[in-house]
Protein backbone atom coordinates (compact mmCIF):
# COMPACT_ATOMS: atom_id res chain seq x y z
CA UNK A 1 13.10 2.98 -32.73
CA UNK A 2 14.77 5.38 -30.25
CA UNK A 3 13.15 5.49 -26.96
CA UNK A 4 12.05 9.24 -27.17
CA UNK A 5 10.51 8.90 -30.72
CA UNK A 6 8.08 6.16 -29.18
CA UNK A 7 7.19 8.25 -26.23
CA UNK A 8 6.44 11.20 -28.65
CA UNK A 9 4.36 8.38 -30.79
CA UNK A 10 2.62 8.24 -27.29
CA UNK A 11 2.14 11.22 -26.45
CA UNK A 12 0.60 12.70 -29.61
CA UNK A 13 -1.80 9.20 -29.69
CA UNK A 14 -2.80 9.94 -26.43
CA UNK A 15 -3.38 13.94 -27.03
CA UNK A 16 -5.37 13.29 -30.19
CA UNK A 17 -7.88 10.43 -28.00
CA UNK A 18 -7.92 13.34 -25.36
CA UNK A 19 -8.96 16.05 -28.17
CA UNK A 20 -11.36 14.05 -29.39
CA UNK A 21 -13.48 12.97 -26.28
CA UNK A 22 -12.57 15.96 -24.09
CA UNK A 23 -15.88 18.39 -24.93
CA UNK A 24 -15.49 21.84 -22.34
CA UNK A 25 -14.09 19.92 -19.81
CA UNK A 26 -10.20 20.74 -18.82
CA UNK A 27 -7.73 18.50 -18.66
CA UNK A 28 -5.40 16.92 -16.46
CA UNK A 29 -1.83 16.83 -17.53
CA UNK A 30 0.54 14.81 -15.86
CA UNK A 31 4.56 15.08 -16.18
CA UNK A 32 6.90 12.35 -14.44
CA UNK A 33 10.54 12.82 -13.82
CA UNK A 34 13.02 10.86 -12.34
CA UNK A 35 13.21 13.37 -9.37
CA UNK A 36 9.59 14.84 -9.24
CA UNK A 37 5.86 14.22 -10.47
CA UNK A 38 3.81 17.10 -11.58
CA UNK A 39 -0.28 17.44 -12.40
CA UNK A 40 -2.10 20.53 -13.39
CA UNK A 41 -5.64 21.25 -14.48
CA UNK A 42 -5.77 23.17 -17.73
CA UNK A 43 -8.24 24.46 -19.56
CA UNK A 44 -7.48 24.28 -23.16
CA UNK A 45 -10.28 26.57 -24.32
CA UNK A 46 -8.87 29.72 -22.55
CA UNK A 47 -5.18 28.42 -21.97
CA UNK A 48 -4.87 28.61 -18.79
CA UNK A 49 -3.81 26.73 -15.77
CA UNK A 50 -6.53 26.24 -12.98
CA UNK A 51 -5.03 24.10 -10.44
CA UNK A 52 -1.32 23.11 -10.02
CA UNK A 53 0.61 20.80 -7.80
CA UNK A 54 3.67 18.92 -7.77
CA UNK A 55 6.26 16.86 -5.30
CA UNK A 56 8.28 20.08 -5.20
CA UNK A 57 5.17 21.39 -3.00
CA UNK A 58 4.45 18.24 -0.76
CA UNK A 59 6.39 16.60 2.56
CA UNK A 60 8.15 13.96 1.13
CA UNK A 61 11.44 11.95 0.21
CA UNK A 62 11.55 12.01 -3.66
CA UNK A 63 9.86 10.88 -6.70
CA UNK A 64 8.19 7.77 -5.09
CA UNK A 65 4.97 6.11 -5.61
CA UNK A 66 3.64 7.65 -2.08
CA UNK A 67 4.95 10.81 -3.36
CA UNK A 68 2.29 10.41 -6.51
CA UNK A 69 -0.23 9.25 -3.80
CA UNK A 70 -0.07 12.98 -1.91
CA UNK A 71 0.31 15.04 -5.29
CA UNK A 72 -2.84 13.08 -6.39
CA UNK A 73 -4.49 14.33 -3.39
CA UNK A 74 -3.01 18.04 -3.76
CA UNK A 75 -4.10 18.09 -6.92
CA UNK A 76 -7.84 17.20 -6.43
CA UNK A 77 -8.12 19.55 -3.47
CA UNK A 78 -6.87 22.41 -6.05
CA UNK A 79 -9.39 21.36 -8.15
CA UNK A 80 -12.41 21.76 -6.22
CA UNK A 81 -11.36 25.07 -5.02
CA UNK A 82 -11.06 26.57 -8.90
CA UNK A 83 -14.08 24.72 -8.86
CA UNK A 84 -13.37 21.69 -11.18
CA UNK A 85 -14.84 18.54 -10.80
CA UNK A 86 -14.78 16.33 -13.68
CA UNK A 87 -11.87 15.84 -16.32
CA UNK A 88 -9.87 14.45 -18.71
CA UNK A 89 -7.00 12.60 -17.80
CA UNK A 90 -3.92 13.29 -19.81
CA UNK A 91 -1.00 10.85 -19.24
CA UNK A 92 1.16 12.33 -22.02
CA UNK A 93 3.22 9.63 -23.29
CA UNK A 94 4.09 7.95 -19.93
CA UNK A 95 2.42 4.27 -19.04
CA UNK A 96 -0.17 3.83 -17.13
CA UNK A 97 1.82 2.59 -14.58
CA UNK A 98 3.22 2.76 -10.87
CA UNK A 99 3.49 6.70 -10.41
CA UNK A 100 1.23 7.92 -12.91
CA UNK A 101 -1.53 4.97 -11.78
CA UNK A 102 -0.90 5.94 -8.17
CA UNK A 103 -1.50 10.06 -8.83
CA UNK A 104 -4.78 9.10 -11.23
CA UNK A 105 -5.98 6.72 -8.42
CA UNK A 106 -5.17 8.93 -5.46
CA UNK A 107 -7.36 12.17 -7.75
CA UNK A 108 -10.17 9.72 -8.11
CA UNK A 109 -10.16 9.35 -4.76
CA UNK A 110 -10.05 13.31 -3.62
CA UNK A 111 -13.33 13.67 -5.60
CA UNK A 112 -12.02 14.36 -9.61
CA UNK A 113 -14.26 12.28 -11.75
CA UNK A 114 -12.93 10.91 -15.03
């Protein structure tokens, strides 16, 4: 199989787990690029973005695992000020892995719970 249909095959596995478990609380979707990592806070039940942050807004030297470390952090911070505190983590259809691992870890650590 191509590489993009098994990420899709991912992606929608993972969304439907998400769905399923998620209740009121938002979500937290993460997007990885070879350049930049994003995260945002959404709230699927109003469709709307709470809390946004990406490398493109952080101090740093590309795409790098420290990179995902301070994003993480961003993130969290965000988080508590729309006042958000526990979610769902949604990894989309990349592994948890290295940059995504390091972001989840580093939001854990800021105070998200999930």
């Amino acid at each position: 199989m191509a590489k993009l249909s098994l990420f899709e095959r991912r992606r929608r596995r993972v969304r439907t787990a998400i769905k399923a478990r998620a209740g009121d609380r938002p979500r937290l979707s993460i997007h990885r690029t070879g350049r930049h990592i994003y995260a945002q806070v959404i709230d699927d039940a109003q469709g709307r973005t709470l809390a946004a942050a990406s490398t493109l807004g952080v101090k740093s030297s590309g795409a790098n695992v420290d990179a995902a470390v301070q994003v993480g952090k961003t993130i969290a911070e965000a988080a508590k000020k729309a006042g958000v505190s526990t979610v769902v983590f949604d990894r989309g259809g990349f592994l948890f892995h290295g940059r995504v691992k390091a972001l989840a870890d580093a939001a854990r650590e800021g105070g998200l719970e999930f």
